[in-house]
Protein backbone atom coordinates (compact mmCIF):
# COMPACT_ATOMS: atom_id res chain seq x y z
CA UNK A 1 97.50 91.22 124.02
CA UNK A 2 100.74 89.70 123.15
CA UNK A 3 102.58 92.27 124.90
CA UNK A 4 100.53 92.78 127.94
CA UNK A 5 101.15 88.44 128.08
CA UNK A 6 104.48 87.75 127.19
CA UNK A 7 106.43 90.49 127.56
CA UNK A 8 106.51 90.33 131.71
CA UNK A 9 107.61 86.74 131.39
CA UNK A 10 111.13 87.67 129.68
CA UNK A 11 112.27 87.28 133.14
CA UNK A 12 111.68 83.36 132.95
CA UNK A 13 112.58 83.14 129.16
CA UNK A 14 114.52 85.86 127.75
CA UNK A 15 113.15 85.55 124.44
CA UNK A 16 109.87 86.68 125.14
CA UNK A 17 112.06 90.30 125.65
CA UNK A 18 111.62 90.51 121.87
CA UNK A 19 107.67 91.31 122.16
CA UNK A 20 109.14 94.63 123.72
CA UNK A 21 110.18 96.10 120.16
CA UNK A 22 107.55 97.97 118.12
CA UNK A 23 109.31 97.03 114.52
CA UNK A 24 108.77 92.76 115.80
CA UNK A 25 104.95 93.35 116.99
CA UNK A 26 104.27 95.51 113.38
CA UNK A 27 105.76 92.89 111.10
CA UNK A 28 103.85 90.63 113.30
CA UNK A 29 100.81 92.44 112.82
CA UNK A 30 100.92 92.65 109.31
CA UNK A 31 101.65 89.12 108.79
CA UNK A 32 98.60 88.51 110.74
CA UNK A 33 95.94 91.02 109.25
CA UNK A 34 97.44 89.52 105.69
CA UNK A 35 96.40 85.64 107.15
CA UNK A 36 93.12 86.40 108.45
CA UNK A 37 92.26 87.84 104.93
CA UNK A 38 93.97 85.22 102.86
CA UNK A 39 92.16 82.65 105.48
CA UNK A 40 88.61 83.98 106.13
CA UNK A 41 88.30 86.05 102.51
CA UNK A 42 87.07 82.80 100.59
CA UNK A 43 84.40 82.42 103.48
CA UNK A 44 83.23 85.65 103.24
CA UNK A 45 82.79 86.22 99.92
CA UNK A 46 81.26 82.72 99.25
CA UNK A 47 78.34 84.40 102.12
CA UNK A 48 78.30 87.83 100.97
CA UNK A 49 77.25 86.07 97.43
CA UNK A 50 74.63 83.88 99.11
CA UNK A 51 73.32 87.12 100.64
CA UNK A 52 72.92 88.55 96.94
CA UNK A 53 75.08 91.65 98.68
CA UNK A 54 76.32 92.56 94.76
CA UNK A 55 77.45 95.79 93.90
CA UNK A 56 74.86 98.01 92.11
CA UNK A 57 76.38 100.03 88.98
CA UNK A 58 75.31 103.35 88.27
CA UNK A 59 73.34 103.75 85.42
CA UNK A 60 72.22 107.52 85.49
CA UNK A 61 71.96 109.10 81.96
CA UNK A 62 75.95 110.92 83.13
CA UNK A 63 77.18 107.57 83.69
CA UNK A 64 76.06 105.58 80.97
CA UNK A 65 79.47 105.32 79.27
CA UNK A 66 80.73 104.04 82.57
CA UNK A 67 77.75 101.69 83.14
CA UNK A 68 78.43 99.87 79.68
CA UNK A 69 82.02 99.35 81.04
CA UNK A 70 81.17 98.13 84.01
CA UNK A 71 77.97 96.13 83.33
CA UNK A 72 79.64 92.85 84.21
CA UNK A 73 80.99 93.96 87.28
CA UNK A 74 77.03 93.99 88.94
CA UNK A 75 76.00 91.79 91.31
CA UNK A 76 79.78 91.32 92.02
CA UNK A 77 80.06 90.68 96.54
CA UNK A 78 80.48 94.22 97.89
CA UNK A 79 81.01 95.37 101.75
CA UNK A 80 84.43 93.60 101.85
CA UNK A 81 85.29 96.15 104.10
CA UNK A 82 84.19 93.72 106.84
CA UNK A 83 86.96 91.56 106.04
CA UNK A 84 89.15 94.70 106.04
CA UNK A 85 88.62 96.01 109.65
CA UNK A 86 87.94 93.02 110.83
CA UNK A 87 91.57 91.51 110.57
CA UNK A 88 92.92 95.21 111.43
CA UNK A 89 91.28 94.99 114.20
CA UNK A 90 92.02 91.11 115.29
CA UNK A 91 95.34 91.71 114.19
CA UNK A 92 96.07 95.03 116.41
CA UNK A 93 94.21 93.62 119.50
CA UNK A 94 97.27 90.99 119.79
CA UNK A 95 100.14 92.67 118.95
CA UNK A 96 99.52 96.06 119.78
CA UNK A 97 100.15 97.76 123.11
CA UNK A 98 96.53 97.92 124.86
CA UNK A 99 96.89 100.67 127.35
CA UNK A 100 98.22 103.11 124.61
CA UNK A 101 95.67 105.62 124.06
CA UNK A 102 96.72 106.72 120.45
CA UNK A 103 96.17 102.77 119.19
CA UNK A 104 92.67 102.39 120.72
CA UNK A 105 91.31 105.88 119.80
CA UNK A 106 92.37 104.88 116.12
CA UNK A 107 90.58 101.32 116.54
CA UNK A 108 87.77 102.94 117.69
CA UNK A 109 87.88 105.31 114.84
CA UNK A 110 87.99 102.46 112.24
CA UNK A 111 85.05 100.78 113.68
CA UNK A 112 83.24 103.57 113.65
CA UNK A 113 83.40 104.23 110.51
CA UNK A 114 83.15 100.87 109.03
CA UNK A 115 79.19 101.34 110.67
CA UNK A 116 79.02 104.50 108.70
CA UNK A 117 79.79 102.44 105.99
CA UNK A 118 78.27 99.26 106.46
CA UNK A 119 74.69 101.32 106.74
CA UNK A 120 75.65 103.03 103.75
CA UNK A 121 76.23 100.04 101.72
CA UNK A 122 72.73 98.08 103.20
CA UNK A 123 70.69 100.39 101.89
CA UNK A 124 72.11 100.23 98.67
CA UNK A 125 71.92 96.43 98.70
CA UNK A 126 67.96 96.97 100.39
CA UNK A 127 66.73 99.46 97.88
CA UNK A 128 68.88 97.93 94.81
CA UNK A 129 70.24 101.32 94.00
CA UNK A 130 73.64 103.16 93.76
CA UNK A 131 72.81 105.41 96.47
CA UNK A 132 72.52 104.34 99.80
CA UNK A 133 72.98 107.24 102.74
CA UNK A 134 71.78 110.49 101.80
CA UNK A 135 75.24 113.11 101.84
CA UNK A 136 74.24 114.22 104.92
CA UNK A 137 73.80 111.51 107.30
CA UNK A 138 77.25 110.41 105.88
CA UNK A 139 78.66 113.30 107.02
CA UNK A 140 77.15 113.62 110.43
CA UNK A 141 78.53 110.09 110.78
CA UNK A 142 81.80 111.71 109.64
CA UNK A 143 82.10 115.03 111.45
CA UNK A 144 81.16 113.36 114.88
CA UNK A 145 84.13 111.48 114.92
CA UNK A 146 86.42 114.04 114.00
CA UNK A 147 85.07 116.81 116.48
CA UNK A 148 85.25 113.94 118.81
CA UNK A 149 88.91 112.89 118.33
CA UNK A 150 89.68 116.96 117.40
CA UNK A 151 88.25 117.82 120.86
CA UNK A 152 89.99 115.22 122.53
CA UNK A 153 93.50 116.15 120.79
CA UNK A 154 93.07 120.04 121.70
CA UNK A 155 93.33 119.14 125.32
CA UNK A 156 95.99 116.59 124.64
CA UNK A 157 99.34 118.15 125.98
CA UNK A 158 101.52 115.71 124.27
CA UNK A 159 100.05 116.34 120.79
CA UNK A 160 99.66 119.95 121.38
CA UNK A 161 97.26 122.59 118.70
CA UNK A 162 101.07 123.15 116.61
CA UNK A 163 100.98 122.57 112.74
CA UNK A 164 103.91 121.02 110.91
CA UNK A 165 104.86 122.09 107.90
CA UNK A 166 106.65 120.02 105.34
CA UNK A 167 110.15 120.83 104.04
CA UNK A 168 110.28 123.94 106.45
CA UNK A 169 112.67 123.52 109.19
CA UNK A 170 111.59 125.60 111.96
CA UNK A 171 108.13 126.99 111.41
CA UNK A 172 105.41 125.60 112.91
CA UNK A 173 101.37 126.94 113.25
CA UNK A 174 99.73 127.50 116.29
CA UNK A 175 96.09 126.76 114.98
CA UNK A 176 94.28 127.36 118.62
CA UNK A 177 90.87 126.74 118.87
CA UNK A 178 90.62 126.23 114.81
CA UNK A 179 92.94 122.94 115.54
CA UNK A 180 89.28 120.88 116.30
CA UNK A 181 88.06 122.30 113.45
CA UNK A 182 90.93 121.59 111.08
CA UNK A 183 91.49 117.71 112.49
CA UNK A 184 87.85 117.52 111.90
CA UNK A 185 88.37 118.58 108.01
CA UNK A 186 91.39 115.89 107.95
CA UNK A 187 89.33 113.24 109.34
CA UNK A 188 86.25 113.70 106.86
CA UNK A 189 88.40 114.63 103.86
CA UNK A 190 90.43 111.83 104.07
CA UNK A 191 87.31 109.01 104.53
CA UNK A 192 85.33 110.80 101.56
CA UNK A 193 88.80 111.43 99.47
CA UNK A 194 89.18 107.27 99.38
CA UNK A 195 85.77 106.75 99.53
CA UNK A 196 85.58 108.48 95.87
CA UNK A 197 88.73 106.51 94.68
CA UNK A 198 87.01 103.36 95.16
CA UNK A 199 85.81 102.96 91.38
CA UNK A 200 88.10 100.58 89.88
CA UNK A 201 89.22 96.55 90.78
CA UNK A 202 92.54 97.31 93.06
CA UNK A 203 92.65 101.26 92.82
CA UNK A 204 91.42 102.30 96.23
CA UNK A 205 93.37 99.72 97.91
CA UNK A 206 96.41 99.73 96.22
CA UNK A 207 97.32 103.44 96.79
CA UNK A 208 96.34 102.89 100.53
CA UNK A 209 98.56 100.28 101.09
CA UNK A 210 101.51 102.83 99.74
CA UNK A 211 99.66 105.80 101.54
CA UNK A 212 100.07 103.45 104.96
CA UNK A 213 103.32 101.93 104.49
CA UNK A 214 103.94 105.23 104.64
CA UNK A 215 102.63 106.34 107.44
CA UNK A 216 104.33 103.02 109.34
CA UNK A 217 107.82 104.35 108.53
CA UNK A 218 106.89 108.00 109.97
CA UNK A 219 104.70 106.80 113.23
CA UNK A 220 107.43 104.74 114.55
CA UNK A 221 110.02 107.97 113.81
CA UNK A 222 107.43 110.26 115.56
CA UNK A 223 107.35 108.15 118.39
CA UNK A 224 111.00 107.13 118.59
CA UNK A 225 112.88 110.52 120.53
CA UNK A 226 116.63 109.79 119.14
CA UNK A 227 115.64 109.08 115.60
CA UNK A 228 112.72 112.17 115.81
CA UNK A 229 115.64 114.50 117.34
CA UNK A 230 118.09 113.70 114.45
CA UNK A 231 115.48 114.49 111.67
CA UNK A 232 114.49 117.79 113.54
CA UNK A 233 110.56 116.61 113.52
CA UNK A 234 108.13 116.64 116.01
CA UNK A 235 108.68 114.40 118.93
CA UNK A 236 105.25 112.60 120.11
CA UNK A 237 105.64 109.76 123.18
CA UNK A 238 103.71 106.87 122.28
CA UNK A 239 102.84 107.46 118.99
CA UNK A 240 105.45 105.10 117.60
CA UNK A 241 102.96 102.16 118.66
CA UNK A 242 100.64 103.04 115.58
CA UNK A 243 102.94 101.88 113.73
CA UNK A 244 101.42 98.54 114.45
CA UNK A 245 97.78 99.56 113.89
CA UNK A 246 99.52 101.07 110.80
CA UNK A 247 101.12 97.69 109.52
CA UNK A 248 98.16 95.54 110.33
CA UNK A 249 96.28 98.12 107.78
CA UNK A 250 99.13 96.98 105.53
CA UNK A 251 98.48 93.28 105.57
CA UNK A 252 94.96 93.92 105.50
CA UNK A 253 95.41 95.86 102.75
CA UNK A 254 97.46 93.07 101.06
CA UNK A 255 95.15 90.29 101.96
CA UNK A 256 92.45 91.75 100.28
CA UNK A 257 94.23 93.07 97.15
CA UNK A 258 94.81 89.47 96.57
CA UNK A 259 90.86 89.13 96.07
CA UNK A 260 90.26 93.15 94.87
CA UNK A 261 92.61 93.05 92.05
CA UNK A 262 91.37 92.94 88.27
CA UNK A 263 89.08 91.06 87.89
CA UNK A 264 87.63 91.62 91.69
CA UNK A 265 86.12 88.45 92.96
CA UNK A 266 84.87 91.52 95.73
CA UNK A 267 84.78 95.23 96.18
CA UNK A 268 85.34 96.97 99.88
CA UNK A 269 82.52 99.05 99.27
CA UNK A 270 81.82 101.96 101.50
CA UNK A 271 81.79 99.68 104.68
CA UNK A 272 86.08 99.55 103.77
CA UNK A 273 86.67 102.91 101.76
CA UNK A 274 85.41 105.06 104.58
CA UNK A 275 86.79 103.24 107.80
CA UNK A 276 90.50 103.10 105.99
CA UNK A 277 89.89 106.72 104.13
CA UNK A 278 89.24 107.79 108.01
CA UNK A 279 92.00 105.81 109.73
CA UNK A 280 94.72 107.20 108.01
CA UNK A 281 93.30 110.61 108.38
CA UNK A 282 93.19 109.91 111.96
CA UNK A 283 96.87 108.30 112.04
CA UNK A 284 98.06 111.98 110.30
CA UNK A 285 97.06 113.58 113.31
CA UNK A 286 98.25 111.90 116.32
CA UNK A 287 101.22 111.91 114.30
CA UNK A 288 101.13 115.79 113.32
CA UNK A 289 101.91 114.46 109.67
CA UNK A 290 98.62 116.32 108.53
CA UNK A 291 99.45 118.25 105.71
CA UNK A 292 102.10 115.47 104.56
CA UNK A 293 98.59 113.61 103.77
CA UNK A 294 98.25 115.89 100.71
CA UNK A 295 101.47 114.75 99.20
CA UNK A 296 101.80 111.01 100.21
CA UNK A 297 97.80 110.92 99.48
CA UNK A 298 97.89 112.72 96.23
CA UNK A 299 95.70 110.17 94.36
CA UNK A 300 92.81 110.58 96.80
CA UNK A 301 93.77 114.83 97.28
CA UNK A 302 93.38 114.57 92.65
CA UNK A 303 90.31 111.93 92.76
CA UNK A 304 88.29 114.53 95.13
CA UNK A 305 89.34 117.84 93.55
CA UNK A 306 88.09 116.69 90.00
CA UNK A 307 85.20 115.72 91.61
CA UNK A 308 84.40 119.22 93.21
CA UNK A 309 85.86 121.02 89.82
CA UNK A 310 83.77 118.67 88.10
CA UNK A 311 80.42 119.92 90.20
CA UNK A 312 81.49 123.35 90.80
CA UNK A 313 81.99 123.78 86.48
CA UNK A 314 78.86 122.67 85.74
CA UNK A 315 76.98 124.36 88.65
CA UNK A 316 78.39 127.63 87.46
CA UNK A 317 78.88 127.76 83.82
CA UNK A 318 76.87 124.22 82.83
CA UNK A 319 80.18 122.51 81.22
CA UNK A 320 82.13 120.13 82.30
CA UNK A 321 85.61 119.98 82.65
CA UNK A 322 86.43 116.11 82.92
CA UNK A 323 84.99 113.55 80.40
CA UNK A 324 83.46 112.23 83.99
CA UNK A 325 84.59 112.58 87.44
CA UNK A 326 86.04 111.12 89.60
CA UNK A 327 89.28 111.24 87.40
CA UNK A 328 89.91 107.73 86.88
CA UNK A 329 86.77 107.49 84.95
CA UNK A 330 87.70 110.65 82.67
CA UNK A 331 90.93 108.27 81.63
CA UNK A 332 88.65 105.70 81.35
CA UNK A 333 86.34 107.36 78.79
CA UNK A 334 89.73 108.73 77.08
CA UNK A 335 90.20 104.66 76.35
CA UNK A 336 92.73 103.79 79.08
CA UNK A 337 91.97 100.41 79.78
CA UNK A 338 91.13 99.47 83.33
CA UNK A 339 94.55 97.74 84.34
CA UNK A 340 96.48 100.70 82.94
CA UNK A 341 94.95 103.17 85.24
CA UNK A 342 95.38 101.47 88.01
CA UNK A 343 98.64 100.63 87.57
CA UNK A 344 99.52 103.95 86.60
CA UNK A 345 98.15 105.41 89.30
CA UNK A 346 100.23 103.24 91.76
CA UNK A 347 103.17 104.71 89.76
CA UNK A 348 102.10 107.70 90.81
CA UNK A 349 101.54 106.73 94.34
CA UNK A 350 104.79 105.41 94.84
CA UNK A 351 106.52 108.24 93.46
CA UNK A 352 104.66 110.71 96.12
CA UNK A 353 105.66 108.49 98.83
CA UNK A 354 109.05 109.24 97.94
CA UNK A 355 108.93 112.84 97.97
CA UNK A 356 107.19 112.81 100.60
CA UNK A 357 109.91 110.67 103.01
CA UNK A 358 112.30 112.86 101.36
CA UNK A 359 110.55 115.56 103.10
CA UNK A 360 112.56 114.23 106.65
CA UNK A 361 115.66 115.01 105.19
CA UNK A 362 115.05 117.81 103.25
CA UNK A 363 113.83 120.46 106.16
């Protein structure tokens, strides 16, 4: 909005010629989202309590050690999420650049799957259990959006069906037709992959915000043709204006860590884990950054693996291989107090982000 109003009137007052540089709108956007949390979050927590929208804790006969750890944490506001998209999106709708198609697929991509979410986490709250939408709705919800977007991409000439690899210079995949079905695996990985790392007060959002300060640096490189052609990666026009969608996610992020962190005064629930999970899924591929997502995303790539090593161990030889999955729980039931595995799992976070920006340099 910004830049659609101010930008033309540089011509009257040259300093309005500064809403032309992607780097000025992000920061702006990120400042922004982090406001709109720090301002509305009190508000919508106080009504999300009034509602008696808690969180329900599992108390299934696998997840009673769990349940006795997390016993106080029920009834606790859940379906923060709202507060989530809704100052990504606020936030992106004025600084961003409105006719660029990348920004308002990935808006409507977010939404999308913060209604996913947001039915998800009602019927929990209705029906006073853990479960809310059966496996299989959530993944319709899921895989409609990515054949969608992978559809859309396939016939996109500037994104093209190629597949980067990391730390190779010159080799890149021409997928073909399988490109819809591999953005489409991306898309619903990635929601579901953050979606199970959402267990513990500042986990899930913490490693996002690394995972999409990330992804800020290398959407405005993708999009920017000297600084793409210097680091021998993939050129994409336009895509360096996710970068702002990118940095509002940031200061979203942020905002809400300030409420999310131990002990949570909210959770994100399902409404947030799946519409962020999905965005930057959806960020990697305009962005061709796909298979970066398994390096610079390792905590939610380890948190779903033990979860399907976990399944797949007991479904085949009836032992399992992790105290309890998702992994952050096994550490959990090792003794590792709450703090400590979030924070260490940061560590870890942090450290993959590096490697994986190293990844520019080292083709």
């Amino acid at each position: 909005m910004f830049y659609q109003l101010l930008y033309p009137l540089r011509d009257i007052f040259f300093g309005f010629n500064v809403f032309k540089y992607i780097t000025f709108r992000a920061a702006g956007a990120a400042i922004t989202s982090f406001l709109l949390c720090m301002i509305l979050g009190p508000f919508i927590i106080e009504r999300l309590r009034a509602l008696k929208v808690g969180q329900v804790v599992r108390t299934e006969d696998d997840a009673k050690g769990i349940y006795e750890m997390h016993k106080d944490k029920a009834g606790t506001p859940t379906m923060g999420g709202l507060l989530i998209v809704t100052a990504i999106v606020i936030s992106t709708l004025l600084w961003g650049d409105m006719t660029n198609k990348y920004v308002l697929l990935a808006l409507i991509s977010i939404i999308w799957l913060c209604v996913v979410g947001f039915l998800d986490d009602y019927l929990k709250m209705k029906l006073k259990k853990s479960k809310g939408l059966t496996a299989r709705s959530k993944f319709i919800g899921q895989i409609m959006l990515g054949l969608m977007l992978g559809l859309y991409l396939y016939f996109d000439p500037q994104i093209g069906k190629q597949l980067d690899i990391p730390f190779l210079k010159n080799l890149v995949m021409n997928l073909g037709m399988f490109y819809v079905l591999f953005t489409m695996t991306v898309i619903v990985g990635s929601s579901n992959a953050v979606n199970l790392t959402d267990g513990l007060d500042g986990l899930a959002i913490g490693c996002t915000i690394i995972v999409v300060l990330t992804y800020t640096a290398l959407s405005y490189i993708t999009g920017n043709a000297k600084i793409s052609e210097y680091l021998n990666i993939i050129y994409i026009p336009g895509t360096g204006e996710l970068s702002v969608f990118c940095a509002a996610m940031l200061g979203a992020g942020l905002g809400f860590l300030w409420f999310n962190c131990f002990p949570a005064n909210v959770f994100m629930g399902d409404t947030g884990s799946l519409a962020l999970g999905g965005a930057i899924g959806v960020v990697a591929t305009f962005i061709k950054k796909e298979l970066l997502l398994l390096i610079v995303g390792g905590i939610f790539v380890m948190e779903a693996l033990s979860v399907i090593i976990q399944i797949t161990s007991f479904r085949f030889f009836g032992k399992r291989v992790f105290l309890m999955a998702p992994i952050h729980h096994h550490f959990q039931m090792k003794g590792w107090s709450e703090s400590k595995v979030v924070i260490r799992f940061w560590i870890i976070g942090i450290i993959l982000a590096l490697v994986s920006l190293s990844t520019l340099k080292l083709r």
